[in-house]
N, C-alpha and C. Protein backbone atom coordinates (compact mmCIF):
# COMPACT_ATOMS: atom_id res chain seq x y z
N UNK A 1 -53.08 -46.17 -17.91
CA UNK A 1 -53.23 -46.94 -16.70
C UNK A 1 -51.91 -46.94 -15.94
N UNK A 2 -52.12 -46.67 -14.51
CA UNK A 2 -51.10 -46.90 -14.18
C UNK A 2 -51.18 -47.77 -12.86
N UNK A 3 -49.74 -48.98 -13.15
CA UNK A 3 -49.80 -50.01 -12.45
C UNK A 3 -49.56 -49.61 -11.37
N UNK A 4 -50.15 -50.25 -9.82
CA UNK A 4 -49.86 -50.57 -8.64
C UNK A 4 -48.80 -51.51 -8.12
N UNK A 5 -48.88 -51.86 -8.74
CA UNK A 5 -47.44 -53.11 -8.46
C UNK A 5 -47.09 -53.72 -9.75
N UNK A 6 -45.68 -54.35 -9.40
CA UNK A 6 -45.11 -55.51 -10.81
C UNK A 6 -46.13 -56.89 -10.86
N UNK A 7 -46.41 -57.30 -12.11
CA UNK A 7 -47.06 -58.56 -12.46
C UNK A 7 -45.93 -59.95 -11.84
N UNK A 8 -44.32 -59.49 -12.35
CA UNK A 8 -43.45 -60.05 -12.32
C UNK A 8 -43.82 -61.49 -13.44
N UNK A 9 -43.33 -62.42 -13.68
CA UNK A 9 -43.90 -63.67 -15.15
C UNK A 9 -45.49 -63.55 -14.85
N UNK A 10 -45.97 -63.58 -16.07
CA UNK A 10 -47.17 -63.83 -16.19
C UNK A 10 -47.52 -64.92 -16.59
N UNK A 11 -48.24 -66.29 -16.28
CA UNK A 11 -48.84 -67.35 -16.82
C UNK A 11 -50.35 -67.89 -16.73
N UNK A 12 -50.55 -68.80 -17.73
CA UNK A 12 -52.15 -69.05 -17.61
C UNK A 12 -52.27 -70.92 -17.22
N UNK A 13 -52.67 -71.17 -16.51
CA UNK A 13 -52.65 -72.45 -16.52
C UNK A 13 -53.60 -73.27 -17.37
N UNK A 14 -53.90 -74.40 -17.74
CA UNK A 14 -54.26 -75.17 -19.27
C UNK A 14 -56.07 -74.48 -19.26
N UNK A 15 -56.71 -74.39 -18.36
CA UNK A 15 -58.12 -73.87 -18.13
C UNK A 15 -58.25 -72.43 -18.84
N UNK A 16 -57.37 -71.36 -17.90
CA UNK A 16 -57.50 -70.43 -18.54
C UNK A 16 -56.83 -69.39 -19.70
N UNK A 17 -55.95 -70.49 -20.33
CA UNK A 17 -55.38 -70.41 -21.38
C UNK A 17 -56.13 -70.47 -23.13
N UNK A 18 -57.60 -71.04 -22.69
CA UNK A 18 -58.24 -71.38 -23.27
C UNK A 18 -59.53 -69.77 -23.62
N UNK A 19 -58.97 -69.09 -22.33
CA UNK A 19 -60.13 -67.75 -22.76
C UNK A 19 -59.52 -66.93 -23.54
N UNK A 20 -60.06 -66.47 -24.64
CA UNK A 20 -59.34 -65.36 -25.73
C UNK A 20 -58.21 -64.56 -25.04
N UNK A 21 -57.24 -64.26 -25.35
CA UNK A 21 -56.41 -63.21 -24.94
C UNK A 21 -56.51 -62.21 -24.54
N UNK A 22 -57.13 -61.67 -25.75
CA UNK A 22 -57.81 -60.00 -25.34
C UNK A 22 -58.47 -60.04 -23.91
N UNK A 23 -59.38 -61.10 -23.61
CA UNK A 23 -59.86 -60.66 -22.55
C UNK A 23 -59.08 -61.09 -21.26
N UNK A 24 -58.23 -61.96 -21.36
CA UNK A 24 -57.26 -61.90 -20.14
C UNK A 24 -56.09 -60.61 -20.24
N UNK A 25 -56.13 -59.95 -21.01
CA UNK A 25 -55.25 -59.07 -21.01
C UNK A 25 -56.22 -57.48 -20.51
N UNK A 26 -57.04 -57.43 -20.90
CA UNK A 26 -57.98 -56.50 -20.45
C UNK A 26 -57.99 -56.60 -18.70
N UNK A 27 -58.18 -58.02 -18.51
CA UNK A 27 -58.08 -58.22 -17.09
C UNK A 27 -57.25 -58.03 -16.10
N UNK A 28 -56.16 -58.33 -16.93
CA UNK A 28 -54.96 -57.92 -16.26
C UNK A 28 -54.69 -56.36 -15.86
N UNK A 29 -54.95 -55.97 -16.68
CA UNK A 29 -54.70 -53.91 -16.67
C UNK A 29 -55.84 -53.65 -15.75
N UNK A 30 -57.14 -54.39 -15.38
CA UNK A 30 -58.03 -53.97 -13.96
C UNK A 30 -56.89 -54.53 -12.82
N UNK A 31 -56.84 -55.59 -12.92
CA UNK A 31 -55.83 -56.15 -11.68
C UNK A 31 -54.74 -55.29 -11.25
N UNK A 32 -54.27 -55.32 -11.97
CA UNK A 32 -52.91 -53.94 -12.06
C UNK A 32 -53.08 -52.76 -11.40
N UNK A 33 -54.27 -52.47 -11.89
CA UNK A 33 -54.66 -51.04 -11.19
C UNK A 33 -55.74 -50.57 -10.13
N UNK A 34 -55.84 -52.16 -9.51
CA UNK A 34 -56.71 -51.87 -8.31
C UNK A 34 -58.08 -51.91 -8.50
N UNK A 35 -58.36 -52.36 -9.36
CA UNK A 35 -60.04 -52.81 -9.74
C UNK A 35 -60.33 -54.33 -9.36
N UNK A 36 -60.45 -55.21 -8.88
CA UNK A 36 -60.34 -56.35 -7.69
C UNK A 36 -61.55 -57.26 -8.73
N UNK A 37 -62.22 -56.72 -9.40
CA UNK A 37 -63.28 -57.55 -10.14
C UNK A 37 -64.25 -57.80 -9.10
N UNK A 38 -64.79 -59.08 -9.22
CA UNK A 38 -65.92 -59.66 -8.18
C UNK A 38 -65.30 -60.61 -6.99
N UNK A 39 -64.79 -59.74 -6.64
CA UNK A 39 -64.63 -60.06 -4.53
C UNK A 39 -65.13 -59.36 -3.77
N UNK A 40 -65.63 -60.40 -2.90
CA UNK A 40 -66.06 -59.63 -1.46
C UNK A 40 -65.38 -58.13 -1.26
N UNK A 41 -66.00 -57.47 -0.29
CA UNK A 41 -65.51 -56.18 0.02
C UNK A 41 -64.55 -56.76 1.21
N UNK A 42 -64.65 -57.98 1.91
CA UNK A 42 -63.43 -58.43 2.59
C UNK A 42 -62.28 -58.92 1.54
N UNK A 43 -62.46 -59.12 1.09
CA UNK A 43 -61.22 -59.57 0.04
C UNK A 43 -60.77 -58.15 -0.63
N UNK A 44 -61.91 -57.28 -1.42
CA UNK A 44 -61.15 -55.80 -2.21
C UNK A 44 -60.22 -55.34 -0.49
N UNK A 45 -60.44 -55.24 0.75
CA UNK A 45 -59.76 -54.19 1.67
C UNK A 45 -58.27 -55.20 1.77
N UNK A 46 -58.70 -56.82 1.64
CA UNK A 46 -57.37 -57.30 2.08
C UNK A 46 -56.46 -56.99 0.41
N UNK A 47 -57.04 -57.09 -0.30
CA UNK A 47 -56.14 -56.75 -1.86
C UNK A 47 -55.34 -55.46 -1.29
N UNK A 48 -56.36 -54.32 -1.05
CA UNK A 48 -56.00 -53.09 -1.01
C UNK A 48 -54.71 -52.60 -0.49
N UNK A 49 -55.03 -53.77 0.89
CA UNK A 49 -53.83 -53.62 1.93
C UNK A 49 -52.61 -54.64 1.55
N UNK A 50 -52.69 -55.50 1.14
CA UNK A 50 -51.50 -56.55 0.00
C UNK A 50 -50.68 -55.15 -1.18
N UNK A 51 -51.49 -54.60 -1.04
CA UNK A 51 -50.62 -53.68 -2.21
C UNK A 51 -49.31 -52.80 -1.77
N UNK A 52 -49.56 -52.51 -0.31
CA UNK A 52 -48.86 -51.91 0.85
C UNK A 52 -48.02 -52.89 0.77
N UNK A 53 -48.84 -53.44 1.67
CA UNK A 53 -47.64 -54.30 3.10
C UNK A 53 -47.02 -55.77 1.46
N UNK A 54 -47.12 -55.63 0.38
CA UNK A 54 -46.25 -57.22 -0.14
C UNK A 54 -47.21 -58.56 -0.11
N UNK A 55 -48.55 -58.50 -0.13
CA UNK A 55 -49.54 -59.88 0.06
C UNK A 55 -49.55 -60.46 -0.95
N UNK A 56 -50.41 -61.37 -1.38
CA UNK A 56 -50.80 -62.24 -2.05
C UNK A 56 -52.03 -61.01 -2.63
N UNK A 57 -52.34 -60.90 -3.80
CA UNK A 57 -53.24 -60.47 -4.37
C UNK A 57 -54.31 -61.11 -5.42
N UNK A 58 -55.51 -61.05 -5.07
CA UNK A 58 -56.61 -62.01 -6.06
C UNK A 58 -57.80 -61.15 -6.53
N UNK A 59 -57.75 -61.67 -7.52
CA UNK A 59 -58.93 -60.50 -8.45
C UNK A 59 -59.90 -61.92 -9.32
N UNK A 60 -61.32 -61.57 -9.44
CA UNK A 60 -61.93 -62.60 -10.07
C UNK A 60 -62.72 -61.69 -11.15
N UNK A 61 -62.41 -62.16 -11.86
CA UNK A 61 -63.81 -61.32 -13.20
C UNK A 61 -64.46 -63.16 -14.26
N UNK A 62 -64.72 -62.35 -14.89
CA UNK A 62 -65.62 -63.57 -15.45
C UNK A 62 -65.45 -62.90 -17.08
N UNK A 63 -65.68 -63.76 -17.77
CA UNK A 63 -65.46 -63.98 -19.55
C UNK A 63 -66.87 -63.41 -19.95
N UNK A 64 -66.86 -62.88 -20.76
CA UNK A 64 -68.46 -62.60 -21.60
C UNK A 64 -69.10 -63.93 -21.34
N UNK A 65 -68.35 -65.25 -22.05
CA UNK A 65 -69.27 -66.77 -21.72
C UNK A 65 -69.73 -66.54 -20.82
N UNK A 66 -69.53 -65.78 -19.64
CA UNK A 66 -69.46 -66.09 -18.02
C UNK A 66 -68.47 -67.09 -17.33
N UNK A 67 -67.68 -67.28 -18.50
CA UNK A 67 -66.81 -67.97 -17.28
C UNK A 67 -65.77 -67.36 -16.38
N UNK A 68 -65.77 -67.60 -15.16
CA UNK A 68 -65.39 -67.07 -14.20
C UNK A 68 -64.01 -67.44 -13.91
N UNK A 69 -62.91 -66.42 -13.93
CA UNK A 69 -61.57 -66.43 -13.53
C UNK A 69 -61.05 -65.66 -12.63
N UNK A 70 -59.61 -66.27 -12.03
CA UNK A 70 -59.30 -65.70 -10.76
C UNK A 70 -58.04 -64.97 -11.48
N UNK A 71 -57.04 -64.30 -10.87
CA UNK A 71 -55.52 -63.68 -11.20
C UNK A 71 -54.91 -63.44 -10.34
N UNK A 72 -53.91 -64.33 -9.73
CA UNK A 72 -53.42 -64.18 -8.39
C UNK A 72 -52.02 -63.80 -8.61
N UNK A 73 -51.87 -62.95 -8.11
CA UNK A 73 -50.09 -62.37 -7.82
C UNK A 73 -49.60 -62.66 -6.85
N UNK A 74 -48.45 -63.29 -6.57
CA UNK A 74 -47.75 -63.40 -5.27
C UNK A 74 -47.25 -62.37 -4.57
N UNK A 75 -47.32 -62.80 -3.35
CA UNK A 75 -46.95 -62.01 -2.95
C UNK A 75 -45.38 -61.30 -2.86
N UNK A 76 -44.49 -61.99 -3.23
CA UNK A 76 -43.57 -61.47 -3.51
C UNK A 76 -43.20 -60.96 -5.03
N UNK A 77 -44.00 -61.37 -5.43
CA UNK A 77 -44.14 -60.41 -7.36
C UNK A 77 -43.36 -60.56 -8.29
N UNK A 78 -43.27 -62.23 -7.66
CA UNK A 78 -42.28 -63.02 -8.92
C UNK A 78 -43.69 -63.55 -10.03
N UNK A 79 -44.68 -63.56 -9.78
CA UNK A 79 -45.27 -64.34 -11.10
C UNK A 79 -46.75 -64.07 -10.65
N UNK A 80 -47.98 -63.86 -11.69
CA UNK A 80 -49.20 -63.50 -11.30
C UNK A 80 -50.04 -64.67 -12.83
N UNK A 81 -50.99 -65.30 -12.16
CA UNK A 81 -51.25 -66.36 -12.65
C UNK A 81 -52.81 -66.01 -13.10
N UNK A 82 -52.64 -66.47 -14.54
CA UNK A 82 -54.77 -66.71 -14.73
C UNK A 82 -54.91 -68.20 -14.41
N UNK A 83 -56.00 -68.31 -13.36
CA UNK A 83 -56.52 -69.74 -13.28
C UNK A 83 -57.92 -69.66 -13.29
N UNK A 84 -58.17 -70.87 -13.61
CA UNK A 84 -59.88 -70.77 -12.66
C UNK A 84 -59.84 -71.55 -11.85
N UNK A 85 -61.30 -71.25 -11.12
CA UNK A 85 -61.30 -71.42 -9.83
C UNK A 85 -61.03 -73.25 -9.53
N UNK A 86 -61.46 -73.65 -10.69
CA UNK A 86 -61.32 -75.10 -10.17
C UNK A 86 -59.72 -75.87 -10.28
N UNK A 87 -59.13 -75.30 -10.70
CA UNK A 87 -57.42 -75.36 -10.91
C UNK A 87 -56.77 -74.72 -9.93
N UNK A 88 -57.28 -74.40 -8.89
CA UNK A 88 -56.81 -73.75 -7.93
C UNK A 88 -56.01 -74.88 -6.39
C-alpha cells in the first residue's frame, strides 16, 4: 500500500477505542490510500481534492457489528482521529 499522505499522531477517542484494533487499523491503510469508505461521491471528490490542495480529510466505514466510524485527518497532518459519529 502506498500512502497518499502522512497520518501524522494517530488517536481514537473513548467510543472508538472500543472497536478491535485490527479493524481500525485495516481502516486506516483504506484511508491512507484513497479508498474514502462510505461517503457521498460529494465528499470522495472533496477528499480527493484535500489530498492536493492540504484539506481536512474524512473517511467513514463501519465495523462487522455495523458500527459505523469516521477517520478524520487534518488538514495540516498533525493528527488523524478514529471517532464516531456521535463524538464528533
Amino acid at each position: 500500500m502506498t500512502a497518499l499522505f502522512s497520518p501524522g499522531r494517530v488517536v481514537a477517542t473513548q467510543g472508538a477505542a472500543e472497536i478491535p484494533m485490527a479493524i481500525l487499523m485495516s481502516a486506516l491503510k483504506r484511508h491512507l490510500s484513497g479508498d474514502w469508505g462510505d461517503v457521498s461521491d460529494g465528499d470522495r471528490e472533496l477528499n480527493d481534492e484535500a489530498v492536493k490542495n492540504g484539506d481536512r480529510i474524512l473517511s467513514a466505514y463501519h465495523a462487522p457489528d455495523g458500527t459505523k466510524f469516521w477517520i478524520i485527518t487534518e488538514s495540516d497532518r498533525s493528527s488523524t482521529t478514529f471517532l464516531l459519529p456521535d463524538e464528533y
